[in-house]
Protein backbone atom coordinates (compact mmCIF):
# COMPACT_ATOMS: atom_id res chain seq x y z
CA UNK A 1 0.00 0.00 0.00
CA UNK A 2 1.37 2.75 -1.32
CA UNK A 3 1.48 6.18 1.43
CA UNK A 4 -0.23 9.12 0.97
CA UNK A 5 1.73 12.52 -0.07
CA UNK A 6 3.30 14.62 3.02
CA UNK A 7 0.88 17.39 1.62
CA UNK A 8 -2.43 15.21 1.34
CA UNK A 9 -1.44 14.03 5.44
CA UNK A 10 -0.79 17.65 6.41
CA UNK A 11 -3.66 19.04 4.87
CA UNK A 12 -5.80 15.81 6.19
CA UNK A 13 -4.86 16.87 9.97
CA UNK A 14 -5.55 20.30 9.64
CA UNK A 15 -9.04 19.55 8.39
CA UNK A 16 -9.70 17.03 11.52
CA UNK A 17 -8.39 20.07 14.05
CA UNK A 18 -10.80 22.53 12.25
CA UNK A 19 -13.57 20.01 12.45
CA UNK A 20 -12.82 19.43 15.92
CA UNK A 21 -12.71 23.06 17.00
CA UNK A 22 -16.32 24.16 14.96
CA UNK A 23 -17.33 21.26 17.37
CA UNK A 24 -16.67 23.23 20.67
CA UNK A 25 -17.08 26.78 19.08
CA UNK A 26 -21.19 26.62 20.56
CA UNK A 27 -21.94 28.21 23.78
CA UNK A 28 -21.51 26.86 27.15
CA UNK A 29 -23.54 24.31 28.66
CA UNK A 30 -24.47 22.56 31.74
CA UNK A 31 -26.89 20.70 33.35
CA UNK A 32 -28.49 21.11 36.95
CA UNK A 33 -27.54 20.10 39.96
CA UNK A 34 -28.71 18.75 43.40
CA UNK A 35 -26.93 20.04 46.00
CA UNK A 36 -27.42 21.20 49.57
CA UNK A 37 -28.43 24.83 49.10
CA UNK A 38 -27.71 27.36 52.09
CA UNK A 39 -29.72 30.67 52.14
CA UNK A 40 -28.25 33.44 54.53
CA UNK A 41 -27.83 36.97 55.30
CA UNK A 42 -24.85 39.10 55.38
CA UNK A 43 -23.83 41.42 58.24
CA UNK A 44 -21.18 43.76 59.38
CA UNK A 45 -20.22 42.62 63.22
CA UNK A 46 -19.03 44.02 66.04
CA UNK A 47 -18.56 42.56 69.88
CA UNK A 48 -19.54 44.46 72.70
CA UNK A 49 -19.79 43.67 76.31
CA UNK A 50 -22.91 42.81 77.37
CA UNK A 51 -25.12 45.60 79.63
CA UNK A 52 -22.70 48.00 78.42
CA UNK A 53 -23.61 51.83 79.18
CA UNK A 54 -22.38 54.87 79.59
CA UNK A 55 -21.94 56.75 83.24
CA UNK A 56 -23.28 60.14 83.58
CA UNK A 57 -22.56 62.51 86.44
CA UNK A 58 -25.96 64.17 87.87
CA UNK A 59 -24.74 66.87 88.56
CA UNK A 60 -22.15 69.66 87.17
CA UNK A 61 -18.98 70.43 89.05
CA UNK A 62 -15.39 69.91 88.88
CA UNK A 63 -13.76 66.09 88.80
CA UNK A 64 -12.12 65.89 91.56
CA UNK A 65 -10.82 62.21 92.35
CA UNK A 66 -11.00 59.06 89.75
CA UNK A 67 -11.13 56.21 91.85
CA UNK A 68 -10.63 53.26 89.22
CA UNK A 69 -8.44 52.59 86.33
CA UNK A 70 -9.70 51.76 82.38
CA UNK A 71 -9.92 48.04 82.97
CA UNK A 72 -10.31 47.62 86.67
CA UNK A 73 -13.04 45.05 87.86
CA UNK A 74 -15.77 46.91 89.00
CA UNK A 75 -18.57 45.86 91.55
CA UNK A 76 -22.38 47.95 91.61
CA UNK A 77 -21.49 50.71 94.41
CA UNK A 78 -18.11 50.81 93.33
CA UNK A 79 -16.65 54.51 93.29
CA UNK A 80 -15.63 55.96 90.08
CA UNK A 81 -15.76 59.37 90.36
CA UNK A 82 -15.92 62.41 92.76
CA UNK A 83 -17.33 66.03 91.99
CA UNK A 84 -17.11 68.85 93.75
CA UNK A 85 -19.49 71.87 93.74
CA UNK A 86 -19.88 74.31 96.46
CA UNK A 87 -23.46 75.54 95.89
CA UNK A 88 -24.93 72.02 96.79
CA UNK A 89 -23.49 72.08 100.37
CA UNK A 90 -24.48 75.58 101.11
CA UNK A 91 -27.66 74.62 99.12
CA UNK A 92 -27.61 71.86 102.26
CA UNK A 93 -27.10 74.05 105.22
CA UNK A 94 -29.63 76.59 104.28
CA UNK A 95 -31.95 73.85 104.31
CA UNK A 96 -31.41 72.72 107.63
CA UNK A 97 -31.24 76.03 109.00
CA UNK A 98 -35.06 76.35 107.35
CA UNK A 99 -35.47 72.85 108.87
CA UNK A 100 -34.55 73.55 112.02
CA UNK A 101 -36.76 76.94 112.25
CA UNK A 102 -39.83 74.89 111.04
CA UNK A 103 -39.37 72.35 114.14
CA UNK A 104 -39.20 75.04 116.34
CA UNK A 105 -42.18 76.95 115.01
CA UNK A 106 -44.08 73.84 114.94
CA UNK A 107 -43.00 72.57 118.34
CA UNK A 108 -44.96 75.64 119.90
CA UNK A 109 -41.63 77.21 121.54
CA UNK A 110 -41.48 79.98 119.01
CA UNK A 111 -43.52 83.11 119.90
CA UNK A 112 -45.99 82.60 117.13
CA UNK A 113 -47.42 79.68 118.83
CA UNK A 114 -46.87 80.54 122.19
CA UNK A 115 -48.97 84.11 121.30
CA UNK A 116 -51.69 82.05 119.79
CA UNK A 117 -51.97 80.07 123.26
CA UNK A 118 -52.34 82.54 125.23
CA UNK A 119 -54.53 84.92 123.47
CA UNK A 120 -56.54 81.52 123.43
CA UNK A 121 -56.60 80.84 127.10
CA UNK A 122 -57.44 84.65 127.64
CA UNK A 123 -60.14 83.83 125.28
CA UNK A 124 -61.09 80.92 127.19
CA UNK A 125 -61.47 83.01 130.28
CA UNK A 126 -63.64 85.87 129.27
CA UNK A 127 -65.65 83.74 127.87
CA UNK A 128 -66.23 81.55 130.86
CA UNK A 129 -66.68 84.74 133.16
CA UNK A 130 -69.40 85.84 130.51
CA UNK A 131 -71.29 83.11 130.73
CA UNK A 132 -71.31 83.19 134.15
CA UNK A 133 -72.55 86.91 134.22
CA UNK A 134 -74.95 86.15 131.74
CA UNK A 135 -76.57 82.89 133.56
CA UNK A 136 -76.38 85.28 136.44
CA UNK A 137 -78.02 88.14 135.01
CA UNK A 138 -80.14 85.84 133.38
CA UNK A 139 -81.40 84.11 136.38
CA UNK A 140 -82.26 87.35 138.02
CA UNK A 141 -84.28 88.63 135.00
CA UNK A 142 -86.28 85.42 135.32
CA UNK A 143 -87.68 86.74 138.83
CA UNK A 144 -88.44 90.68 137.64
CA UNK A 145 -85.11 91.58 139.05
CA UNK A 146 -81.98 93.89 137.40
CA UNK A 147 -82.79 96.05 134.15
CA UNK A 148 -83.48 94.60 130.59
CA UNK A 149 -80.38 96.49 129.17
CA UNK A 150 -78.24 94.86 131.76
CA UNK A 151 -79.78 91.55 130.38
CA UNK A 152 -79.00 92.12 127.26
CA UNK A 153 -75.38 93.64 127.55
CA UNK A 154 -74.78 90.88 129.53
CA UNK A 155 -75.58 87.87 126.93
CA UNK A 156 -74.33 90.51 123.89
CA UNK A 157 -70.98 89.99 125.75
CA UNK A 158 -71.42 86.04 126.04
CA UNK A 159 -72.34 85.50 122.76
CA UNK A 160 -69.16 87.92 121.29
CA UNK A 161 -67.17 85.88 123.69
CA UNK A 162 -67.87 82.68 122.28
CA UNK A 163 -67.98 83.44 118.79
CA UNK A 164 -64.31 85.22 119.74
CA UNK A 165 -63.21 82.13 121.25
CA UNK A 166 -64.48 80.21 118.16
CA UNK A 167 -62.42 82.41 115.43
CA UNK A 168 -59.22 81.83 117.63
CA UNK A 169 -59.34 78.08 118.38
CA UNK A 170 -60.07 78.21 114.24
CA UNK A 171 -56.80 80.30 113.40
CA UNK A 172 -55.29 78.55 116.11
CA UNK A 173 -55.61 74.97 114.11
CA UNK A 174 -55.17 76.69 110.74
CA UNK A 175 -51.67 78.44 111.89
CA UNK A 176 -50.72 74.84 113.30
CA UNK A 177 -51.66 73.20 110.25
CA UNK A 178 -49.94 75.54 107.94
CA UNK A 179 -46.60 75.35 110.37
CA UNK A 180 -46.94 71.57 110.07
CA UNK A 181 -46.92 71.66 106.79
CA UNK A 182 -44.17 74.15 106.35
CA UNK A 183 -42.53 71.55 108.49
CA UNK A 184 -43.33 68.94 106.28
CA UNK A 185 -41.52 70.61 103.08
CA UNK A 186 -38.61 71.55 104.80
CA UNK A 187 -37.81 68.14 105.89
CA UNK A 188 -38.80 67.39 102.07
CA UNK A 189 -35.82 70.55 100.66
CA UNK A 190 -33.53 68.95 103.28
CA UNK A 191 -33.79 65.44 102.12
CA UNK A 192 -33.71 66.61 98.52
CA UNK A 193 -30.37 68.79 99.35
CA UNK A 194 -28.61 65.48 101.07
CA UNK A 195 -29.86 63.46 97.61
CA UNK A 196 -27.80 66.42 95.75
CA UNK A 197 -25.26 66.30 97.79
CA UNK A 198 -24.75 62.50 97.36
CA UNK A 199 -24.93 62.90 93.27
CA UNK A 200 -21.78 64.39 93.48
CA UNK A 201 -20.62 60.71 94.09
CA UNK A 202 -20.43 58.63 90.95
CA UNK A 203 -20.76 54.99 91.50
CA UNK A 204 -21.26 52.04 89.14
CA UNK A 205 -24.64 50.48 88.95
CA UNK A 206 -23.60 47.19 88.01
CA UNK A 207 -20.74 44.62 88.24
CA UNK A 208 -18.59 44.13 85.64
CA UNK A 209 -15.14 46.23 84.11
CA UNK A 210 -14.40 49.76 83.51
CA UNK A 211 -13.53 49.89 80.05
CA UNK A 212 -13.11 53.36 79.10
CA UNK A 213 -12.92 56.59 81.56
CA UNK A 214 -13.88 59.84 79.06
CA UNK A 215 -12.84 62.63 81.51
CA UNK A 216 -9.41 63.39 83.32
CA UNK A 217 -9.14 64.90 87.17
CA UNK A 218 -9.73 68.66 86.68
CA UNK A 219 -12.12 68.96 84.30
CA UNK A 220 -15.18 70.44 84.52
CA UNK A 221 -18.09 67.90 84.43
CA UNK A 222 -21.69 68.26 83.03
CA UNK A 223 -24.88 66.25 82.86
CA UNK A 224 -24.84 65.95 79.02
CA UNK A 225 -21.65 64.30 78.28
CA UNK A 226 -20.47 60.52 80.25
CA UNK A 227 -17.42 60.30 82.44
CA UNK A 228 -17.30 56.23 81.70
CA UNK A 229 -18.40 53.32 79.87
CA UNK A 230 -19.28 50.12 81.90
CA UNK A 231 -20.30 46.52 80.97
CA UNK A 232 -20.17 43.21 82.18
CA UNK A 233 -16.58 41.73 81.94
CA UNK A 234 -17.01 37.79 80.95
CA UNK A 235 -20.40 38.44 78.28
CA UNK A 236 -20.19 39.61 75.31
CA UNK A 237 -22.88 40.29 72.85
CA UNK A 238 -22.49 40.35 68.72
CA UNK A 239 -23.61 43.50 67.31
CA UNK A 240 -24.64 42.78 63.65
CA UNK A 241 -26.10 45.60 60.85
CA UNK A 242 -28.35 43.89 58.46
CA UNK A 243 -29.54 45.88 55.23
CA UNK A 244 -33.22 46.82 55.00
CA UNK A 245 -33.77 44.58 52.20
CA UNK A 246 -32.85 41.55 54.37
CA UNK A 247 -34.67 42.47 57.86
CA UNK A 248 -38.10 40.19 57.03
CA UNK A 249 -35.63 37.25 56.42
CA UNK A 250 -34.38 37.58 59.71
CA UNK A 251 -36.05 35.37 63.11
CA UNK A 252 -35.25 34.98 66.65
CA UNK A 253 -33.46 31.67 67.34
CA UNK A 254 -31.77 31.70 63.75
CA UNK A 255 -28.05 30.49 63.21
CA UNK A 256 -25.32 32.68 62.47
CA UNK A 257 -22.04 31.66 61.00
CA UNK A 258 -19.43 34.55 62.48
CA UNK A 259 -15.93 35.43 61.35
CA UNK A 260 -13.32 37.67 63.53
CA UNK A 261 -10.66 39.81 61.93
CA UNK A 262 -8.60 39.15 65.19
CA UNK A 263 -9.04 35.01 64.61
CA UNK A 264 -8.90 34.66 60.68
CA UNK A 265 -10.81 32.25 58.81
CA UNK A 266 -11.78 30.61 62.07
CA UNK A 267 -15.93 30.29 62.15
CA UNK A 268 -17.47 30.43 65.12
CA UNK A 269 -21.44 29.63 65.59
CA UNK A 270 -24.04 32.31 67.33
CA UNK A 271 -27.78 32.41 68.04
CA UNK A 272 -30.00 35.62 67.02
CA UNK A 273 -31.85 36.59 70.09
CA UNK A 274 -32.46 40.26 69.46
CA UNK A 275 -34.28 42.59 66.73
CA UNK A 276 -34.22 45.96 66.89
CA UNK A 277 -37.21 47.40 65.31
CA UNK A 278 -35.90 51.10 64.12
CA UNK A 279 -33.99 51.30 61.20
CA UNK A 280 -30.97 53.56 61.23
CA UNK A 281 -31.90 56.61 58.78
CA UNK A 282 -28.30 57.13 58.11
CA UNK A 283 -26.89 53.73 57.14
CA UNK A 284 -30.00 52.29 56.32
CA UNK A 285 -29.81 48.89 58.21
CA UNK A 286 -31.47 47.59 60.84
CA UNK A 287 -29.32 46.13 64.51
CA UNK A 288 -29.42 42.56 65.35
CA UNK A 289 -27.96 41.44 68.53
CA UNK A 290 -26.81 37.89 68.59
CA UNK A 291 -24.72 35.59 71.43
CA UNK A 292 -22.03 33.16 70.88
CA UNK A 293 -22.62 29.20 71.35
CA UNK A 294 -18.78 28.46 70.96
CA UNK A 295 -17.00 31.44 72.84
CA UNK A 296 -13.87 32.72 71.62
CA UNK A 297 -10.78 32.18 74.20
CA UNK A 298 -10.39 36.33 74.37
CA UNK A 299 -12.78 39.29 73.46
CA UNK A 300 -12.65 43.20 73.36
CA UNK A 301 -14.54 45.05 72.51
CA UNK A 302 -14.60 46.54 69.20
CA UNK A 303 -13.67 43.41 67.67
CA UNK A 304 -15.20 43.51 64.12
CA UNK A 305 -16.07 40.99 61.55
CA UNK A 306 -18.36 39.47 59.18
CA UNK A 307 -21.54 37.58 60.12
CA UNK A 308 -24.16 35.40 58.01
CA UNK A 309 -27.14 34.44 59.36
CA UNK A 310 -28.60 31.15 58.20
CA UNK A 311 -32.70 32.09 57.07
CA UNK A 312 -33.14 28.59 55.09
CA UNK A 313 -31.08 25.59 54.29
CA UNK A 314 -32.48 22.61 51.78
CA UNK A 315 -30.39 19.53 50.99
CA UNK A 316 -30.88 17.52 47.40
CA UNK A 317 -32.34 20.88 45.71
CA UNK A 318 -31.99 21.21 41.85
CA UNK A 319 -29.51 23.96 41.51
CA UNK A 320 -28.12 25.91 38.65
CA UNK A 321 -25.31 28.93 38.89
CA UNK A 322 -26.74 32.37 39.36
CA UNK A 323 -24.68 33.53 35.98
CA UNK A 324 -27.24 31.07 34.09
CA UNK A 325 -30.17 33.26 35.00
CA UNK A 326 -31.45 35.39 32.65
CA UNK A 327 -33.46 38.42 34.19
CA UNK A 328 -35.11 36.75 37.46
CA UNK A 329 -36.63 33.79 36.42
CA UNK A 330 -35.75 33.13 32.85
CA UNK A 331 -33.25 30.34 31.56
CA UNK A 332 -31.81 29.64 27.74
CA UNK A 333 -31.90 26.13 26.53
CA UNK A 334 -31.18 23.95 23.64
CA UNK A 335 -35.36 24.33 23.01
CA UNK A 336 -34.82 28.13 23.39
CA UNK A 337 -35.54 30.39 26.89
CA UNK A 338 -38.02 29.50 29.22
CA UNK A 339 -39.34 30.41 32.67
CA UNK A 340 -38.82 28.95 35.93
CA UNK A 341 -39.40 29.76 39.14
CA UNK A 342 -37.07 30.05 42.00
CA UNK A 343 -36.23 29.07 45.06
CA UNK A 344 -33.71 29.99 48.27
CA UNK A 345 -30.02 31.01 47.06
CA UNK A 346 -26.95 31.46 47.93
CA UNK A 347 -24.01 33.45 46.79
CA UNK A 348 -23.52 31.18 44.04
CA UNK A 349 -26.37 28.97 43.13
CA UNK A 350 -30.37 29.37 42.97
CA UNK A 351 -32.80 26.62 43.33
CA UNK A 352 -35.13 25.55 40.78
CA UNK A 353 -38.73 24.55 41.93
CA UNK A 354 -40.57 23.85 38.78
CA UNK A 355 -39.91 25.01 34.83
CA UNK A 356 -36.74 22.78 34.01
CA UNK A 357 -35.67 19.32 34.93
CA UNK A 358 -32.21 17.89 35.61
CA UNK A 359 -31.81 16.65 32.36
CA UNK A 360 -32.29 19.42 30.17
CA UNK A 361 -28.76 21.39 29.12
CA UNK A 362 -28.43 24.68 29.91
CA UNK A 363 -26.81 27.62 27.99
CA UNK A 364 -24.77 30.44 29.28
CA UNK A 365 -26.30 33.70 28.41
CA UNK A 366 -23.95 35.99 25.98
């Protein structure tokens, strides 16, 4: 047999490589898959200690004395700051000075009440020695004896008596009542000025660890800005932002996958147990508080990361990649583009529910 000419060979193989390259030259298929399919949302995160809050003074003044140090252990009563203010003490002693005046007016040994007594008992007198004129006088006029102007002057005088002694026991009540009550607030300004006074002592309201002290010894201290920050010192709590578009995903009790920048690529697992209803105008997001089930060995806080939060997971799920999607719920196939509808997705992949099969090819879109 004879052998074909170099030329005929050569020109023989470049026809097969031609052939075999129109053979791939058609778009890109695939067909679906069934995988496990993960749906989640992403979050910013940041850890914070839990009950953490800032301390304000309630009062203005001067700081005087810092009692702890930025990470001391701190127990509720604790001392963290002093402030000093002169106007509350003398605010104090003028109180007790109006205190003690009130007490003594009350008590009857001031000359108001003492006055009132005795114009009382003088009272009391005349108008027992009227009545006794006037039952005199009155007894006599019975039997045709005395004058009928002496009668008279004599019960005019009873009866002014009486009615005298009346107004006076009345004013004499009413004065004690008022002096009681004058009592009464004074005791009230005093306590108040002691409350004051005792403002000027900062203390911490729960236990846990200083972690940051705002204001240095000397400055001057009002009720608007905080001297400290305070929160517990073993819990922490995982602040996550969620975008609007994601809040109605989100449910108490969901799983979230979190990521440190601190610990690398290590994941650590956390439960959702807080939504905060207000959205944040400025970043547009919505806060999610979440705890850790798996603690990390050491937290600060501050400590940021990334967070998803597990909303729906399906295993065997016919699957095709996202970039095979044509608008939202349009495919290409060998038959031409159809419609399908969707399922949960993930970064990658989207489910298919119904509209395509596992055995029809799919085309990449150009």
């Amino acid at each position: 047999m004879r052998c074909a000419p170099f030329s005929f060979r050569i020109l023989f193989s470049l026809v097969l490589i031609f052939a075999f390259l129109g053979c791939n030259d058609g778009p890109e298929k695939i067909l679906p898959s069934k995988v496990t399919i993960t749906e989640s949302v992403y979050s910013s995160v940041t850890i914070q200690p839990d009950s953490l809050y800032q301390v304000y003074a309630a009062v203005g003044g001067i700081l005087d004395k810092i009692f702890v140090d930025e990470g001391d252990s701190v127990s509720k009563g604790t001392l963290i700051a002093q402030i000093i203010n002169n106007t509350p003490k003398l605010n104090t002693q003028n109180a007790k000075l109006n205190l003690e005046l009130a007490r003594e007016n009350y008590s009857g040994s001031n000359a108001i009440i003492r006055a009132l007594i005795d114009e009382l008992n003088a009272a009391e007198l005349k108008y027992k020695n009227d009545s006794i004129n006037f039952t005199r006088q009155k007894n006599l006029w019975d039997q045709n004896i005395g004058s009928k102007v002496e009668y008279e002057n004599r019960k005019l005088a009873y009866e002014l008596s009486g009615n005298n002694l009346v107004l006076l026991k009345g004013n004499f009540e009413r004065t004690k009542s008022e002096l009681k009550t004058k009592l009464k607030q004074a005791e009230n300004n005093y306590q108040t000025s002691l409350i004051a006074t005792e403002d000027f002592t900062v203390q911490s309201k729960i236990n846990g660890k200083l972690y940051a002290l705002f204001k240095n010894q000397g400055e001057i201290i009002n009720t608007m800005e905080p001297i400290a920050a305070i929160g517990s010192a073993g819990d922490f709590i995982i602040e996550m932002l969620v975008d609007e578009v994601d809040i109605v995903k989100l449910k108490i009790g969901q799983t979230a996958l979190i990521t440190l920048d601190a610990y690398g690529s290590k994941v650590y697992s956390a439960i959702v147990n807080k939504i905060y209803p207000r959205k944040d105008e400025r970043s547009q997001t919505f806060k999610i508080e979440a705890v850790f089930i798996d603690t990390p060995e050491v937290l600060y806080p501050g400590l940021a990361g990334e967070g998803n939060i597990i909303v729906s997971q399906k295993e065997n799920a016919l699957t095709i990649p996202k970039e095979y999607l044509i608008g939202e719920n349009q495919v290409k196939t060998e038959m031409g583009i159809i419609e399908i509808v969707t399922g949960i997705q993930d970064m990658e992949r989207i489910e298919v529910r119904s509209g395509l099969d596992a055995e029809t090819y799919l085309l990449k879109p150009e």
